[in-house]
N, C-alpha and C. Protein backbone atom coordinates (compact mmCIF):
# COMPACT_ATOMS: atom_id res chain seq x y z
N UNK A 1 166.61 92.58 61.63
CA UNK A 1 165.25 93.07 61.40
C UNK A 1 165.32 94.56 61.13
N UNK A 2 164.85 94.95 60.01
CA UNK A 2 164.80 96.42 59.90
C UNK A 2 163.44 97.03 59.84
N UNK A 3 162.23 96.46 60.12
CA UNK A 3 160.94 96.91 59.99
C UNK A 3 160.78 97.85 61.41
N UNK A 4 161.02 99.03 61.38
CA UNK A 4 160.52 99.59 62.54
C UNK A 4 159.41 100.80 62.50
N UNK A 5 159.11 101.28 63.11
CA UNK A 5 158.30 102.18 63.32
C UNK A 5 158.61 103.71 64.63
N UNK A 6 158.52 104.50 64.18
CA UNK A 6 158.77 105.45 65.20
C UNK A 6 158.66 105.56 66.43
N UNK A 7 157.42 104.95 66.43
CA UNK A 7 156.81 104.57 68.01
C UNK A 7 156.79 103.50 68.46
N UNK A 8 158.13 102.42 68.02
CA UNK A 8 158.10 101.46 68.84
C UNK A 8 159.09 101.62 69.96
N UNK A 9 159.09 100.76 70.89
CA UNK A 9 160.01 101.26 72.16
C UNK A 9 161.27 100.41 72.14
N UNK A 10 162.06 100.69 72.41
CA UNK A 10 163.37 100.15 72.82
C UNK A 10 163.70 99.78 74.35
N UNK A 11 163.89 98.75 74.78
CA UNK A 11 163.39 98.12 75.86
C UNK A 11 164.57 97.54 76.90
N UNK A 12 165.49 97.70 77.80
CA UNK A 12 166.65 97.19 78.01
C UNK A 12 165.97 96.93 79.43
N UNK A 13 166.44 95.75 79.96
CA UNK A 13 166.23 94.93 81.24
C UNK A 13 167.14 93.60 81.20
N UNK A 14 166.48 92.91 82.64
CA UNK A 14 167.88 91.90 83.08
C UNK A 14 167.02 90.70 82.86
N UNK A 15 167.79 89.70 82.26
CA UNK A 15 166.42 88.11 81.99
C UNK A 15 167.55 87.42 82.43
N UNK A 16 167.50 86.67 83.43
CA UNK A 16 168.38 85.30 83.92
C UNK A 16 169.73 86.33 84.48
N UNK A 17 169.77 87.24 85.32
CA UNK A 17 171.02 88.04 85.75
C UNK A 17 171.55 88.57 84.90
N UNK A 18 171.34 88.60 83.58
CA UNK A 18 172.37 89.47 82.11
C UNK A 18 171.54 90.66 81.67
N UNK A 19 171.80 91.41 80.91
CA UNK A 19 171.79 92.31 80.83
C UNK A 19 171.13 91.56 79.22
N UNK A 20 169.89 92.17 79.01
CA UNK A 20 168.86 91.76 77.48
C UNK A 20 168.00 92.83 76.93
N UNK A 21 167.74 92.92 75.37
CA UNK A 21 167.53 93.92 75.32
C UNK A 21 166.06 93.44 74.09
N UNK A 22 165.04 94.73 73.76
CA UNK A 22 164.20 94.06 72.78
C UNK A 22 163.38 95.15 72.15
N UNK A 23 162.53 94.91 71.10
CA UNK A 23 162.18 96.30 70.50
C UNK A 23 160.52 96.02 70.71
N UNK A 24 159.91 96.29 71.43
CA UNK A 24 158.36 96.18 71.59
C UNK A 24 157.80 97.03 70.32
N UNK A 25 157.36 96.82 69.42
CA UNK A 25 156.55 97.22 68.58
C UNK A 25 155.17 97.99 68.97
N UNK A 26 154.93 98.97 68.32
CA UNK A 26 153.49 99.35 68.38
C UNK A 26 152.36 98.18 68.74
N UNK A 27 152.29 97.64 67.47
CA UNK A 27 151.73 96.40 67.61
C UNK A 27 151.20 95.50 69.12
N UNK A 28 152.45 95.29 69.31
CA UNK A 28 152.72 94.06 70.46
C UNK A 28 151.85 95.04 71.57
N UNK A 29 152.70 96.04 72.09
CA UNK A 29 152.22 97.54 72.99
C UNK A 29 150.68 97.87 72.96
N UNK A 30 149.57 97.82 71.63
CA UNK A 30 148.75 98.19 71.80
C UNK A 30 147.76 97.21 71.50
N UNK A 31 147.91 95.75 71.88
CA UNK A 31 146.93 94.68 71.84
C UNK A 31 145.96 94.54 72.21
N UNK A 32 145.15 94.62 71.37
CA UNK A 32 143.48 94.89 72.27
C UNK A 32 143.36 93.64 73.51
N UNK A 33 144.15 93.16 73.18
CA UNK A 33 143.75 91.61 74.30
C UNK A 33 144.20 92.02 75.32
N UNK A 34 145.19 92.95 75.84
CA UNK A 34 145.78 93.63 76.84
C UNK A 34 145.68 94.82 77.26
N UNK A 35 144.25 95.34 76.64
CA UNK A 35 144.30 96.59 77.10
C UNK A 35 143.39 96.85 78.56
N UNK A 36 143.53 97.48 79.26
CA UNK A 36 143.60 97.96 80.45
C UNK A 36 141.64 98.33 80.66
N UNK A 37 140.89 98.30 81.67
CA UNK A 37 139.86 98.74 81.47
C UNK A 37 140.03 100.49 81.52
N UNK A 38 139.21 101.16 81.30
CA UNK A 38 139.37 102.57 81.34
C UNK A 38 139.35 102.76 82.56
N UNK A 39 138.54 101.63 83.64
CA UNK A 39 138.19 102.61 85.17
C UNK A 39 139.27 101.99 85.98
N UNK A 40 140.27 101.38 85.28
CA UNK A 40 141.61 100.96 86.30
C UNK A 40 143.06 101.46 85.69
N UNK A 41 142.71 102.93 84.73
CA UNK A 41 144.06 103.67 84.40
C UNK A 41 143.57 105.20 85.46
N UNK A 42 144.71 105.08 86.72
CA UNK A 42 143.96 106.00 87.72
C UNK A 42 144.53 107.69 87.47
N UNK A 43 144.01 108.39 87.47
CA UNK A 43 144.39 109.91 86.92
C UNK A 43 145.91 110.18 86.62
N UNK A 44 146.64 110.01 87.81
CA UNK A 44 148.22 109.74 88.02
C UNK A 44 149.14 109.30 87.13
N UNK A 45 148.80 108.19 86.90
CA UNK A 45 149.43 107.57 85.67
C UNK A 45 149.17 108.60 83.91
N UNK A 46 148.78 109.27 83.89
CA UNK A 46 148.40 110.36 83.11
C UNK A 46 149.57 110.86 82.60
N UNK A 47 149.87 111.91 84.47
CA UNK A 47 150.43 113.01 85.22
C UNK A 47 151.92 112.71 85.22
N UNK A 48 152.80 111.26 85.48
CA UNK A 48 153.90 110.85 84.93
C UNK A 48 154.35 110.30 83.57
N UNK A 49 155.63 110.33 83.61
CA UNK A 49 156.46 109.93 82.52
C UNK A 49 156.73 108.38 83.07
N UNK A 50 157.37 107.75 83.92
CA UNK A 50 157.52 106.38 84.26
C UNK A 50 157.52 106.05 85.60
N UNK A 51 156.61 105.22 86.20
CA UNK A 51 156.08 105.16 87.29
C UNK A 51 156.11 103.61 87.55
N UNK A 52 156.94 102.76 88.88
CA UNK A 52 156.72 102.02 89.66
C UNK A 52 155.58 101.92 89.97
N UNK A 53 154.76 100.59 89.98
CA UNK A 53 153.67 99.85 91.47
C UNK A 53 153.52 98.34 91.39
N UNK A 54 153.59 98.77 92.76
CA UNK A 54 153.71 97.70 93.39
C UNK A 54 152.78 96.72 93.33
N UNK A 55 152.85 95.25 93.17
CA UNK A 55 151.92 93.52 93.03
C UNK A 55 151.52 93.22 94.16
N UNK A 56 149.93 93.67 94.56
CA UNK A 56 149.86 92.86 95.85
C UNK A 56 150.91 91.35 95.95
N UNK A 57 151.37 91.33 97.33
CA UNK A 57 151.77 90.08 97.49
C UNK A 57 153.06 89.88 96.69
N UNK A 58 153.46 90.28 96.07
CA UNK A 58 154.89 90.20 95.52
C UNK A 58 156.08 91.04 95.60
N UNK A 59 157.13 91.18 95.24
CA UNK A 59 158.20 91.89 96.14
C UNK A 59 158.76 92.32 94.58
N UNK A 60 158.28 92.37 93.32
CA UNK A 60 158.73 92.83 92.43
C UNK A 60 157.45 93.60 91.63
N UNK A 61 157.69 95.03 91.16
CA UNK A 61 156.78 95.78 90.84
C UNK A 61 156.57 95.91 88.79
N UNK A 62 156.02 96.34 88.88
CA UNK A 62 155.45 96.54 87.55
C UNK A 62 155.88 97.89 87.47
N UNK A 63 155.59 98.31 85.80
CA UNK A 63 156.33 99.79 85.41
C UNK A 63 155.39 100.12 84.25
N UNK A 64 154.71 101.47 84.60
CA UNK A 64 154.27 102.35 83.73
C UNK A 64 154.50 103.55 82.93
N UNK A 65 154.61 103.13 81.62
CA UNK A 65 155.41 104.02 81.15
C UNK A 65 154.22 105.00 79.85
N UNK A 66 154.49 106.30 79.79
CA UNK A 66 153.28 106.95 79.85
C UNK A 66 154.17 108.24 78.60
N UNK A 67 154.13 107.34 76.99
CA UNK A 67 154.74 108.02 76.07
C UNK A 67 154.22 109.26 75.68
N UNK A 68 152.48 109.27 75.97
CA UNK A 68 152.31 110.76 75.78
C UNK A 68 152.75 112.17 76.54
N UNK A 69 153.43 111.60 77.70
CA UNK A 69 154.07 113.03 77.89
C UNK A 69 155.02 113.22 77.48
N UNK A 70 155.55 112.37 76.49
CA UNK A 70 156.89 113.15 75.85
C UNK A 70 156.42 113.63 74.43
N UNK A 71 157.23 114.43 73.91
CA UNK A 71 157.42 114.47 72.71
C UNK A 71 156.77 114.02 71.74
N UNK A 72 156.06 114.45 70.39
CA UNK A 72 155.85 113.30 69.82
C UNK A 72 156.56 113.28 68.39
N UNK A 73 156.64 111.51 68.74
CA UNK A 73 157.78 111.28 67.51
C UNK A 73 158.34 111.96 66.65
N UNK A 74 159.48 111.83 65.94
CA UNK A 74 159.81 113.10 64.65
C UNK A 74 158.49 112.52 62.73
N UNK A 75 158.72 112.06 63.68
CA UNK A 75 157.40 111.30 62.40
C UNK A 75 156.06 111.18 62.70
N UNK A 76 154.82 112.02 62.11
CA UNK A 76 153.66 111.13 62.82
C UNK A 76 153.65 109.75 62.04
N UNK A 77 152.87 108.65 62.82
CA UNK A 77 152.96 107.57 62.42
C UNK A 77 151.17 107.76 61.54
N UNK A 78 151.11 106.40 60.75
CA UNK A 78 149.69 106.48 60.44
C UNK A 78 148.64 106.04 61.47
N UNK A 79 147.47 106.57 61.54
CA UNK A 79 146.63 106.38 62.42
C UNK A 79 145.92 104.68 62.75
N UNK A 80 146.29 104.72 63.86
CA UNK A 80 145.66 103.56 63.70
C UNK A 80 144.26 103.06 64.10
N UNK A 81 143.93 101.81 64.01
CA UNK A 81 142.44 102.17 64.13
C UNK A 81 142.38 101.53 65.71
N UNK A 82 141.35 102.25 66.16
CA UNK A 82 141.10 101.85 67.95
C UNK A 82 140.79 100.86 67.91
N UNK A 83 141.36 100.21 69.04
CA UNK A 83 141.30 99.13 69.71
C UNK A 83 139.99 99.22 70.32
N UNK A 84 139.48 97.97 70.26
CA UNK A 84 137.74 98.15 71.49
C UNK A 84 138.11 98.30 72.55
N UNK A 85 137.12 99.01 73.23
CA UNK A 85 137.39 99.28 74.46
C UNK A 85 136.71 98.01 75.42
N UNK A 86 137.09 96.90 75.58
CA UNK A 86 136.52 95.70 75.96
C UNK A 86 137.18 95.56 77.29
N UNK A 87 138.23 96.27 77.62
CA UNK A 87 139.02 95.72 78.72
C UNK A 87 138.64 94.78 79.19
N UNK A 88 139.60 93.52 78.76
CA UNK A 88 139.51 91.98 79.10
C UNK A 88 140.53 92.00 79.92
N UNK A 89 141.57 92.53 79.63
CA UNK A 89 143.06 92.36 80.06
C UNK A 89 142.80 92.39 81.90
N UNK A 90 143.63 91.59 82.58
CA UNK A 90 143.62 91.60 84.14
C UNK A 90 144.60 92.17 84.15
N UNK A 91 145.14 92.59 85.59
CA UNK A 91 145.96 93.43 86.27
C UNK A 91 147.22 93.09 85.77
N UNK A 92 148.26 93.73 85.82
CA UNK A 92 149.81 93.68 85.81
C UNK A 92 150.22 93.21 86.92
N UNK A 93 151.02 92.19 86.26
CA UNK A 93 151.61 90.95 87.22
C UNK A 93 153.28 91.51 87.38
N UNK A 94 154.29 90.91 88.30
CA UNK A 94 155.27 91.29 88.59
C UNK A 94 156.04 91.98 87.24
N UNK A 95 156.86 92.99 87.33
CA UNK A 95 158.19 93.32 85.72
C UNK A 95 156.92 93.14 84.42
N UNK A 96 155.75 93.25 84.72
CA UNK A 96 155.24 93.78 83.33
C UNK A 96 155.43 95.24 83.12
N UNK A 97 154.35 95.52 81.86
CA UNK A 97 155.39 97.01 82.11
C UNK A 97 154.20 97.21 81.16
N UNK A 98 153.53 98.41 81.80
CA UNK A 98 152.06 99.14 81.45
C UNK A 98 152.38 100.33 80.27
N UNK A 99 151.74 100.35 79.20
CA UNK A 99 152.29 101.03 78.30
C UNK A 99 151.11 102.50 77.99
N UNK A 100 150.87 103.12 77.92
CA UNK A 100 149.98 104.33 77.55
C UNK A 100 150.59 105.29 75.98
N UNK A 101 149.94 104.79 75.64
CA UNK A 101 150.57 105.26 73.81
C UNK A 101 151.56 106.81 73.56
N UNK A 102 152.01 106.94 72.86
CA UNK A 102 151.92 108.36 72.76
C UNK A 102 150.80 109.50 71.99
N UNK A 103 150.47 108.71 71.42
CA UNK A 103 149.17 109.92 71.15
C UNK A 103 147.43 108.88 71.22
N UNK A 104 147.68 108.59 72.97
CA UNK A 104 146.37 108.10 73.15
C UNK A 104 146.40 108.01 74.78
N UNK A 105 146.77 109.06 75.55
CA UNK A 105 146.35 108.94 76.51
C UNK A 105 145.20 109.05 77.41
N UNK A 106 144.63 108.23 77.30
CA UNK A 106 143.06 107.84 77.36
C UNK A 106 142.73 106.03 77.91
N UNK A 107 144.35 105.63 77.23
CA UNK A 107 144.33 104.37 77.44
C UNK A 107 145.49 103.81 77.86
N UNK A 108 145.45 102.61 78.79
CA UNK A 108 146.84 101.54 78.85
C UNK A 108 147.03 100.29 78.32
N UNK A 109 147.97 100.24 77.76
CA UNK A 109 147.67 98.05 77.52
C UNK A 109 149.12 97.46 78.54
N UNK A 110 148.92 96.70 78.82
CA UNK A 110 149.90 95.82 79.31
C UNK A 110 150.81 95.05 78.51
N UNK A 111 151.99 95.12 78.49
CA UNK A 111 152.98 93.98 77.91
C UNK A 111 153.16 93.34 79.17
N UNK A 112 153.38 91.95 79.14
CA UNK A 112 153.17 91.10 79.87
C UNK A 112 154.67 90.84 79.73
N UNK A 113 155.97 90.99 81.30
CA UNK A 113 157.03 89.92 80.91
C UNK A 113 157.48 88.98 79.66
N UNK A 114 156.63 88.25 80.02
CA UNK A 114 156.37 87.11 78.78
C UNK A 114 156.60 87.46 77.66
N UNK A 115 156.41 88.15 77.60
CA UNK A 115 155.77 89.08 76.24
C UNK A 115 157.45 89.47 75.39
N UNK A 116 157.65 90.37 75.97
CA UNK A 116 158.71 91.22 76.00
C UNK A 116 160.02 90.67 76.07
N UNK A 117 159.90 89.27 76.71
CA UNK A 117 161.22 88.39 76.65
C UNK A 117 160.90 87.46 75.78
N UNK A 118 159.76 87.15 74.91
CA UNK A 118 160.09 86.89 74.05
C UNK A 118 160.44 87.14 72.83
N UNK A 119 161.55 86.48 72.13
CA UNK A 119 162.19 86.90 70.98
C UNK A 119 161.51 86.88 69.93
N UNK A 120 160.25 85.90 69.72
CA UNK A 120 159.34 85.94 68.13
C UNK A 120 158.37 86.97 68.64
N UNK A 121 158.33 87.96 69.17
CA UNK A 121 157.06 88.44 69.75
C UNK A 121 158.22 89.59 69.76
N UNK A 122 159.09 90.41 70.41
CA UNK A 122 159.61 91.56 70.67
C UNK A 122 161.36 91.36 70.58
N UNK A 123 161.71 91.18 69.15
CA UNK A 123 163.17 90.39 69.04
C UNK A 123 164.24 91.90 69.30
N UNK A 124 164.96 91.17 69.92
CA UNK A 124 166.31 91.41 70.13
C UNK A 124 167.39 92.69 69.31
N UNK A 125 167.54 93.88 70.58
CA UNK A 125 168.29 94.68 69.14
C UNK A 125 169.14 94.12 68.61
N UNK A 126 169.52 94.81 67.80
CA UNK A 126 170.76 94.41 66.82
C UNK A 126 171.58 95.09 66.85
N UNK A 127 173.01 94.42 67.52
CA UNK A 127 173.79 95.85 67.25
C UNK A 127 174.10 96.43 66.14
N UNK A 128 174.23 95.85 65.04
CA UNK A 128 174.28 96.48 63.87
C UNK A 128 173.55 97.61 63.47
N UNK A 129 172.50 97.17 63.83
CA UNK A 129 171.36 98.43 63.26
C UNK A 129 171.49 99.13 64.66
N UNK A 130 171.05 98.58 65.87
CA UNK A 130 170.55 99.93 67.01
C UNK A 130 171.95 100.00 67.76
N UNK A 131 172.93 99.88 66.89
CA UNK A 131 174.56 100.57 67.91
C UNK A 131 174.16 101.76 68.70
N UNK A 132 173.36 102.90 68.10
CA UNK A 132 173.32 104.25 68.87
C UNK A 132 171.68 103.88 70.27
N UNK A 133 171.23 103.59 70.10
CA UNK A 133 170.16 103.01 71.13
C UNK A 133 170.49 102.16 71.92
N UNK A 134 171.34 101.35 72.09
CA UNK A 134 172.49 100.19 73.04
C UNK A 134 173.54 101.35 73.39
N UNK A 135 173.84 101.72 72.81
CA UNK A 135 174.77 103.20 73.54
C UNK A 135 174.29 103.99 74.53
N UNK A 136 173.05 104.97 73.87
CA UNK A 136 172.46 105.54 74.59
C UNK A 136 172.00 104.68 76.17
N UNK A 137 171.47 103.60 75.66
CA UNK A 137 170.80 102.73 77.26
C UNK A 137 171.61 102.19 77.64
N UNK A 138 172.90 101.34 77.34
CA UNK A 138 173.73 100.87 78.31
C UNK A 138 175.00 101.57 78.69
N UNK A 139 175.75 102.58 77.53
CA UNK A 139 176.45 103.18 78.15
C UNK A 139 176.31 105.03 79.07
N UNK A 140 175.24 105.23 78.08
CA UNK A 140 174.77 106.78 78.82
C UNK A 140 174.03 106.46 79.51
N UNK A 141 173.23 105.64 79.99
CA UNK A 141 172.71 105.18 80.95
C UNK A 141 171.19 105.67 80.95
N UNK A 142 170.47 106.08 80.01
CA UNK A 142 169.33 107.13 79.46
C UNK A 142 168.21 106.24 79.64
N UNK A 143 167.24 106.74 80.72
CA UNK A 143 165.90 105.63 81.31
C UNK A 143 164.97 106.32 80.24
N UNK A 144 164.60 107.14 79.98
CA UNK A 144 163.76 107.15 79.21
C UNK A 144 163.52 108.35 78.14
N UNK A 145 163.69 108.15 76.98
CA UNK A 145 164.15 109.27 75.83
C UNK A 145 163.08 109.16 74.78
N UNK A 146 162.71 110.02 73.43
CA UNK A 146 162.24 110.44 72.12
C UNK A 146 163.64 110.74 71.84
N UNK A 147 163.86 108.99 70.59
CA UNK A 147 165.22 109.84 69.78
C UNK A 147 164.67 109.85 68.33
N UNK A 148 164.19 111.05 68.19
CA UNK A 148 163.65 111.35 66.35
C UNK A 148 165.02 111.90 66.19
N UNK A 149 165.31 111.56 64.65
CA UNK A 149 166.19 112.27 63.97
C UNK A 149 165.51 112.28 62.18
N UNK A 150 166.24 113.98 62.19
CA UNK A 150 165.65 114.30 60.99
C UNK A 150 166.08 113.51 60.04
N UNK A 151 167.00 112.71 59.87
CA UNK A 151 167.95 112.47 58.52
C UNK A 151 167.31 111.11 58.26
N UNK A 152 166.84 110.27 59.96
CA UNK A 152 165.83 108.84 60.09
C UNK A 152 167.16 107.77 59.76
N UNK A 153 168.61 108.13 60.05
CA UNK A 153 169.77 107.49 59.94
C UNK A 153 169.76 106.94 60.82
N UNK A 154 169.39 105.42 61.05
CA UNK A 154 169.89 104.27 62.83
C UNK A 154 168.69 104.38 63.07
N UNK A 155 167.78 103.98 64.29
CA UNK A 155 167.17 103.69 64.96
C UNK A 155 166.05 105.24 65.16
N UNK A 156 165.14 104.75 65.43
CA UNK A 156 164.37 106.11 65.75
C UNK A 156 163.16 105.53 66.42
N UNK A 157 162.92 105.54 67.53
CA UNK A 157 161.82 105.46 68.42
C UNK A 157 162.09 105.31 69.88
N UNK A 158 161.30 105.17 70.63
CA UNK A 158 161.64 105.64 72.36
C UNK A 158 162.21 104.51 72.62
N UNK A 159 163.40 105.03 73.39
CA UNK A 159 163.99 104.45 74.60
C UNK A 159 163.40 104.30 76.51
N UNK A 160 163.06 102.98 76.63
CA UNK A 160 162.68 102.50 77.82
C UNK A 160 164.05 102.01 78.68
N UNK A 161 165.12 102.19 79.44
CA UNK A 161 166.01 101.52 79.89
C UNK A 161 165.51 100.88 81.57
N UNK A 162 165.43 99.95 81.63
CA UNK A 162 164.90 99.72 83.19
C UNK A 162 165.81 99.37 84.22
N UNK A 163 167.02 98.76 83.19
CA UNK A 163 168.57 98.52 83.97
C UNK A 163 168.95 99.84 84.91
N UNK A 164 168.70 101.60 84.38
CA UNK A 164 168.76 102.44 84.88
C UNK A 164 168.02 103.08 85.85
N UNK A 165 167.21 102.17 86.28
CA UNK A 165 166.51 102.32 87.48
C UNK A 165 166.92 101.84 88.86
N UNK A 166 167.21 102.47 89.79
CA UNK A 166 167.96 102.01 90.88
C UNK A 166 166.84 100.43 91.96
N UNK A 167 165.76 101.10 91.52
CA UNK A 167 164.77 100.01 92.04
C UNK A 167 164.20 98.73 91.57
N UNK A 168 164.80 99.10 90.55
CA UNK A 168 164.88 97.45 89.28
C UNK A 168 165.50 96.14 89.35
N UNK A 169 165.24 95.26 89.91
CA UNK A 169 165.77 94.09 90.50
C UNK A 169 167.01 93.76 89.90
């Protein structure tokens, strides 16, 4: 697959004890069907870069990851058009992973597990194409990066690694 976009994320976690990896798209990331109500993204989540919390009742947490405080992309992307603000979406359930755009912090959507492990929905790097992004996350061990490059040679959009989290199941 070579359709990418600057601001899609690069995603490394564990599915069945192995080590799996996937490219969440803009798209997938900012689904109006999953977006967050405004009065349950709490100031905090703002204020960090990637943030644990905890599932009532469950012993595995969810992860918020909050692209507008980094960098923004080496590319602007084209604008896209807002999502309604309908917040339908319910709470984040165990290893989902709460997304806050990079140039829309104002809002969250949820990728749902589900979501994210699946392959027609958020497929699988490639080593061919993302050799330097499978490098960066599995061998430098890099939880969370903006890799723009001017030349736009390999891969170019954020790195999420969750394997590099010591609290990550």
């Amino acid at each position: 697959m070579t359709d990418r976009d600057i601001d899609d994320i690069a995603l490394f976690f564990a599915k069945g004890g192995q080590t799996a990896s996937c490219l969440i798209s803009r798209r997938v990331y900012t689904d109006p069907a999953n977006k967050l109500p405004a009065t349950s993204v709490p100031t905090y989540w703002k204020q960090g870069s990637l943030l644990e919390e905890p599932v009532a009742g469950q012993a595995k947490p969810y992860f918020v990851v909050n692209l507008a405080r980094l960098d923004d992309p080496g590319v602007s992307p084209l604008p896209l058009p807002a999502p309604p603000d309908d917040g339908t979406r319910a709470a984040p359930g165990p290893e989902d992973l709460v997304v806050i755009p990079w140039n829309d912090d104002n809002n969250a959507y949820v990728v749902p597990k589900a979501t994210y492990e699946d392959p027609t929905k958020c497929p699988p790097l490639d080593p061919a194409i993302d050799a330097d992004l499978i490098f960066l996350g599995l061998n430098e061990g890099v939880v969370l990066a903006n890799v723009p490059k001017a030349d736009l040679v390999g891969a170019t959009c954020f790195v999420l690694n969750l394997l590099a989290l010591r609290s990550y199941p």
